[in-house]
C-alpha atoms as a PDB file:
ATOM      1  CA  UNK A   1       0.000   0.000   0.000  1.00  0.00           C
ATOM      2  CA  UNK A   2       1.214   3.419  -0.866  1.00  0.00           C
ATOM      3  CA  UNK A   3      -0.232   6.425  -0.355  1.00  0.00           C
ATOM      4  CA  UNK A   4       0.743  10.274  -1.005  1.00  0.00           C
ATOM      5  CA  UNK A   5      -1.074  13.163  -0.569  1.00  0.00           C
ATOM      6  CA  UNK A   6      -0.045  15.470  -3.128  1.00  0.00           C
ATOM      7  CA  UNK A   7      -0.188  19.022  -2.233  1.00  0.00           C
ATOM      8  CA  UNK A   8       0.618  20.266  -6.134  1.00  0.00           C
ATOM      9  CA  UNK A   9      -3.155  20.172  -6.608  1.00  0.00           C
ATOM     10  CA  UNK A  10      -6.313  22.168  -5.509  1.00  0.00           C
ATOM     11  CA  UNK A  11      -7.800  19.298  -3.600  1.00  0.00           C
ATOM     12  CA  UNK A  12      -4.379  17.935  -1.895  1.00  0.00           C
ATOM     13  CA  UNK A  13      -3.229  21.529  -0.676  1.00  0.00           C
ATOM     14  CA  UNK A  14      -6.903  21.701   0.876  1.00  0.00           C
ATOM     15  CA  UNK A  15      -6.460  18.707   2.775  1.00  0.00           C
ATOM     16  CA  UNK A  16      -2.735  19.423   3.775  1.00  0.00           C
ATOM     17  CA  UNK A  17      -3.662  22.963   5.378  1.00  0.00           C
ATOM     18  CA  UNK A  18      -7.241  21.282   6.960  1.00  0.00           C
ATOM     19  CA  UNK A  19      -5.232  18.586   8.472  1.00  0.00           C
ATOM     20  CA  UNK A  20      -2.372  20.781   9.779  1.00  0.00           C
ATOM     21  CA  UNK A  21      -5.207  23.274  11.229  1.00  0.00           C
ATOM     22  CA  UNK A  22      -6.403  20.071  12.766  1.00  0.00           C
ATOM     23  CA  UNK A  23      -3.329  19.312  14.021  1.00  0.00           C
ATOM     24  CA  UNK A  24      -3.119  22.796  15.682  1.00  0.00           C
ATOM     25  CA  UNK A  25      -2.751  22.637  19.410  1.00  0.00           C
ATOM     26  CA  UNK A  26      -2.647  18.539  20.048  1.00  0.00           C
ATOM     27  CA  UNK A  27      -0.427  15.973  21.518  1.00  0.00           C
ATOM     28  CA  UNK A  28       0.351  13.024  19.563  1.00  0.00           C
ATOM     29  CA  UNK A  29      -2.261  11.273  21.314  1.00  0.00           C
ATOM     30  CA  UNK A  30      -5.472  13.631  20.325  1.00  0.00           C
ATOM     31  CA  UNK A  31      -7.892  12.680  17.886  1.00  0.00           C
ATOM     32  CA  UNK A  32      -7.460  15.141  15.253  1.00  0.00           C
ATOM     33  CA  UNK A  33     -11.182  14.864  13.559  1.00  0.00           C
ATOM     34  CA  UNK A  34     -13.545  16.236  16.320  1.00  0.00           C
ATOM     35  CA  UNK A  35     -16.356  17.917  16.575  1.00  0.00           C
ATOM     36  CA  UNK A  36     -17.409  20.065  19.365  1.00  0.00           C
ATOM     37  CA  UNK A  37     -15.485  17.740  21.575  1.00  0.00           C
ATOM     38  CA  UNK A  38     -16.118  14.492  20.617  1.00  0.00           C
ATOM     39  CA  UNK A  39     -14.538  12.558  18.172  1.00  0.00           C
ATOM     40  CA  UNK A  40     -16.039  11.758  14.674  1.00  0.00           C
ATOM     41  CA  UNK A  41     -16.050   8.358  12.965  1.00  0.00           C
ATOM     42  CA  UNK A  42     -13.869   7.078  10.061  1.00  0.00           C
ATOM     43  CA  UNK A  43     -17.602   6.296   8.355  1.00  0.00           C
ATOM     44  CA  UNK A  44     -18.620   9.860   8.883  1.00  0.00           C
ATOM     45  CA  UNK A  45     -15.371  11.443   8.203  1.00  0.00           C
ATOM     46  CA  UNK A  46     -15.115   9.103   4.620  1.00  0.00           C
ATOM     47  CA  UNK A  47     -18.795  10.013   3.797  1.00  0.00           C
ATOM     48  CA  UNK A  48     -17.838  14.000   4.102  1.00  0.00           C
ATOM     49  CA  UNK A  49     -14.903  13.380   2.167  1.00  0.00           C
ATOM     50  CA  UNK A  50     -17.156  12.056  -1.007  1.00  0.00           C
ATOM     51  CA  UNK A  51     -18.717  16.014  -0.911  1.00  0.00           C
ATOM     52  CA  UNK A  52     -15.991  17.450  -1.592  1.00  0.00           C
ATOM     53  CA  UNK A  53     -14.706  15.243  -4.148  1.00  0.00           C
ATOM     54  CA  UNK A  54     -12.742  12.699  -3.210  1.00  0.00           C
ATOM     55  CA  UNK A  55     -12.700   9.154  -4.950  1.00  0.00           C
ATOM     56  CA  UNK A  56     -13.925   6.597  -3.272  1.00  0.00           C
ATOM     57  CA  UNK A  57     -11.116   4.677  -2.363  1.00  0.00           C
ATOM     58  CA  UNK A  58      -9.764   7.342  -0.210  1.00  0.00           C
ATOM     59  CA  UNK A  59     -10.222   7.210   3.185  1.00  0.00           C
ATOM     60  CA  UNK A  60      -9.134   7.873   6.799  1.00  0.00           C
ATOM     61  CA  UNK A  61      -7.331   4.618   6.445  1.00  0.00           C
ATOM     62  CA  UNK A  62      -4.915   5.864   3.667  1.00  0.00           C
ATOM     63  CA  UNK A  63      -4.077   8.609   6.051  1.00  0.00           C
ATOM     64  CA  UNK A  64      -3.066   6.744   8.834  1.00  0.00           C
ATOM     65  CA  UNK A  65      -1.163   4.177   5.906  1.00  0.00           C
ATOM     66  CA  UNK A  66       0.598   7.778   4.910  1.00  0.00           C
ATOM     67  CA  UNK A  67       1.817   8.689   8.674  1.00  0.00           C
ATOM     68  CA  UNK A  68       2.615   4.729   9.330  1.00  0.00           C
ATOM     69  CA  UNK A  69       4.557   4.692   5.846  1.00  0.00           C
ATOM     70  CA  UNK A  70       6.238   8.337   6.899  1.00  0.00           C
ATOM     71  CA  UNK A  71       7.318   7.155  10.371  1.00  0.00           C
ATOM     72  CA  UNK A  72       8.690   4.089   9.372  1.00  0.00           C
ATOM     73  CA  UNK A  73      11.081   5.499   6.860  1.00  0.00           C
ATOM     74  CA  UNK A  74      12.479   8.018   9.246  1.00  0.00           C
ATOM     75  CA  UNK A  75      13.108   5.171  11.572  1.00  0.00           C
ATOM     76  CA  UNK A  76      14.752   3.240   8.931  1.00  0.00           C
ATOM     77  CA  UNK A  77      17.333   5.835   7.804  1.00  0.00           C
ATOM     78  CA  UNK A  78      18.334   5.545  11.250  1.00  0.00           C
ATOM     79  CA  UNK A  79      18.988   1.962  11.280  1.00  0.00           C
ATOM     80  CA  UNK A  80      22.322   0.537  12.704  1.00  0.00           C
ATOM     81  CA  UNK A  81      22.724  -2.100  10.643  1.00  0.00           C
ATOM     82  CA  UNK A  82      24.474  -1.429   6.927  1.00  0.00           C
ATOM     83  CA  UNK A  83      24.875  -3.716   4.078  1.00  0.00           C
ATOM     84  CA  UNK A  84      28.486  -4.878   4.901  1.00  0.00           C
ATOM     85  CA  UNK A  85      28.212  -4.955   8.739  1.00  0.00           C
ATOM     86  CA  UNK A  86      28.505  -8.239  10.489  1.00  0.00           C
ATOM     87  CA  UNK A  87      25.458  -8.710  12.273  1.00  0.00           C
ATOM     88  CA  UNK A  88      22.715 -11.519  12.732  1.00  0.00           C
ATOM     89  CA  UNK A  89      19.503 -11.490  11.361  1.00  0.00           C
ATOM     90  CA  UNK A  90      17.342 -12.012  13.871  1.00  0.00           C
ATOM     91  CA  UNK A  91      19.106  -8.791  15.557  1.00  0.00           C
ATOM     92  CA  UNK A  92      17.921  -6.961  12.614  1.00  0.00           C
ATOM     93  CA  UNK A  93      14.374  -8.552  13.079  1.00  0.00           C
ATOM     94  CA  UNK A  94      13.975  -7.275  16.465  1.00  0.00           C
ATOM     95  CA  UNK A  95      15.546  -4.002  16.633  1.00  0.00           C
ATOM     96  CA  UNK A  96      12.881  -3.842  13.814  1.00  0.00           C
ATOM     97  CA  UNK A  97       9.689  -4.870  15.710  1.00  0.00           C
ATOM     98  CA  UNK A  98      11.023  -2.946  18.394  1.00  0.00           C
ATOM     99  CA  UNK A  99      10.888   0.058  16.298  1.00  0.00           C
ATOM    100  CA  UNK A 100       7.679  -0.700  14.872  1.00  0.00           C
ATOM    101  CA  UNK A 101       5.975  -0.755  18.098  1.00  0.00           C
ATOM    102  CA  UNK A 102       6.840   3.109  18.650  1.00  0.00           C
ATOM    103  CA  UNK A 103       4.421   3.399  14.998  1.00  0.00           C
ATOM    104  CA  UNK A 104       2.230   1.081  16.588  1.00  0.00           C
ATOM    105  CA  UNK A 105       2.205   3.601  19.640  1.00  0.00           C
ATOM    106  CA  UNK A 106       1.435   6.721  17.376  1.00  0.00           C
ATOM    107  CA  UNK A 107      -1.463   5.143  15.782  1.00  0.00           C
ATOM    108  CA  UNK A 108      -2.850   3.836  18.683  1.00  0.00           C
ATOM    109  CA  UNK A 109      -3.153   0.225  18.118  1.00  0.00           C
ATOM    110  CA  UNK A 110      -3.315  -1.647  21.707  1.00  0.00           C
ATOM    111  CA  UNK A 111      -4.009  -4.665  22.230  1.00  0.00           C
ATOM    112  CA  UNK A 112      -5.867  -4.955  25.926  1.00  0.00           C
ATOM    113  CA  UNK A 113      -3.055  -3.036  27.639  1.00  0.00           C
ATOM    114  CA  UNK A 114      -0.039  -3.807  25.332  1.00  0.00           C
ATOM    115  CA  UNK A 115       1.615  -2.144  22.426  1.00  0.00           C
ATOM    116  CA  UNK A 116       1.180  -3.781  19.185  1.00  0.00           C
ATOM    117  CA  UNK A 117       3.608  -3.289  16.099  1.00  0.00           C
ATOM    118  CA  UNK A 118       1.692  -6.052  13.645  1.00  0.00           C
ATOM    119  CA  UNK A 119      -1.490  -3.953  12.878  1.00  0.00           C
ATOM    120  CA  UNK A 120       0.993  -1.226  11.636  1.00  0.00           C
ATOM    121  CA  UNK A 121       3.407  -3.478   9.866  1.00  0.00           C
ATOM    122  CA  UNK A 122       0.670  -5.410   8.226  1.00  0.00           C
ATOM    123  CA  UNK A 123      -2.012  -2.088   7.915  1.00  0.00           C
ATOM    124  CA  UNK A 124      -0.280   1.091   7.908  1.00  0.00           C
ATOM    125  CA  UNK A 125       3.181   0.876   6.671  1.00  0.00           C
ATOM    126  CA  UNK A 126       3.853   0.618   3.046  1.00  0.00           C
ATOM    127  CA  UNK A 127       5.688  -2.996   2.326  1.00  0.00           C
ATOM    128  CA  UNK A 128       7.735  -1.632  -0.318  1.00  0.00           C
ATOM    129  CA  UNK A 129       9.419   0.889   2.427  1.00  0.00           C
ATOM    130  CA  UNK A 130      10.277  -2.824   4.535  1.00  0.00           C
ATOM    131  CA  UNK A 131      11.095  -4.433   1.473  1.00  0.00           C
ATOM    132  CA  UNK A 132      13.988  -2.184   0.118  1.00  0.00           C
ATOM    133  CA  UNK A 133      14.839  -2.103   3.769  1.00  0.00           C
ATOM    134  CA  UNK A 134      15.654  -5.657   4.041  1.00  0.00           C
ATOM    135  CA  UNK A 135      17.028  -5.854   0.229  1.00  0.00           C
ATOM    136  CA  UNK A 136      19.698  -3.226   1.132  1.00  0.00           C
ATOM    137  CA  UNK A 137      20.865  -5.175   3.651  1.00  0.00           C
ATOM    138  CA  UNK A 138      20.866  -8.066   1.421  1.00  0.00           C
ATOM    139  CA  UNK A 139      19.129 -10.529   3.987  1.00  0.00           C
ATOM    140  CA  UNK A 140      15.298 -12.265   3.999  1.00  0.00           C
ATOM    141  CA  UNK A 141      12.761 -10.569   6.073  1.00  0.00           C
ATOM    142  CA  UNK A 142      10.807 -12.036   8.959  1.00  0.00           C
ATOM    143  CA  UNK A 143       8.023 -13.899   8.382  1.00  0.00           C
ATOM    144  CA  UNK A 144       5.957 -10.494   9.821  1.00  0.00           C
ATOM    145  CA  UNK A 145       7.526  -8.716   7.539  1.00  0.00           C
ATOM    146  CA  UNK A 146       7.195 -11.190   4.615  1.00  0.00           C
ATOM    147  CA  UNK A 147       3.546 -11.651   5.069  1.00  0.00           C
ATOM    148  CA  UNK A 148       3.207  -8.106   4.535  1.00  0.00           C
ATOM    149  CA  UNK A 149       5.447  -7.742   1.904  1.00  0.00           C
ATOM    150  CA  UNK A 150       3.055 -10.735  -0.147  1.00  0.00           C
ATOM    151  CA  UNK A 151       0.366  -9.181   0.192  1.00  0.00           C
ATOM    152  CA  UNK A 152       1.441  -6.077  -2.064  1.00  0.00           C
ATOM    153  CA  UNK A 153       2.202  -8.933  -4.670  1.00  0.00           C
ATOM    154  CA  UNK A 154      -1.661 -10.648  -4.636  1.00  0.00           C
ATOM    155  CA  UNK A 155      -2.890  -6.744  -5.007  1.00  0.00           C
ATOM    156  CA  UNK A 156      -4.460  -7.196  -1.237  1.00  0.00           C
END
């Protein structure tokens, strides 16, 4: 999955400035679609989003897939491991989950009272940003990370 808002067009610098006035004034943790204090649906959010103009297909969903794919890559760049390096693969495995549980942290995905990074590795992060991740490094990616990575390949 890979989605871009494009701000080079009427519609996409409409929704960059709405969503940065949004933004305005909250923590990581705020809902930023409210409305008069409480927060609005992804259904009722998606619906107001076909009067403007919007296609269909895009939704709340491809936002948080944009901010999942846009976290992820930052924390990639910073990786410690380089093609070249001696290191094990299952160290590269976890310091990767381990990662992805600080996206699974921004977008809220809990499960009971735990952290979870598979929602975002298998929902909100783009599998081509995990895939060139683990091709630079020239080693096979978990079986997390491979699911995910399939998926892109049977158009899911």
């Amino acid at each position: 999955q890979r989605h871009v808002i494009k701000t080079n067009t009427v519609r996409g610098k409409q929704l960059s400035e709405a969503l940065q006035k949004l933004a305005t004034g909250k923590s990581a943790n705020d809902p930023i679609f409210t409305f008069r204090g409480m927060t609005v649906t992804g259904a009722a959010i998606n619906k107001y989003m076909r009067t403007l103009g919007f296609p269909k297909g895009f939704t709340v969903h491809k936002l948080r897939t944009a901010h999942g794919t846009e976290l992820a890559t930052e924390i990639l760049k910073k990786s410690p491991f380089k093609k070249g390096d001696k290191f094990k693969d299952r160290d590269v495995h976890k310091w990767l989950e381990t990662e992805m549980l600080k996206i699974g942290a921004s977008l809220g995905h809990m499960s009971g009272e735990k952290v979870t990074a598979n929602t975002a590795i298998q929902n909100y992060i783009a599998p081509e940003v995990l895939a060139q991740f683990y091709q630079k490094l020239g080693i096979r990616p978990s079986a997390k990370i491979q699911k995910a990575i399939d998926s892109i390949k049977k158009g899911e």
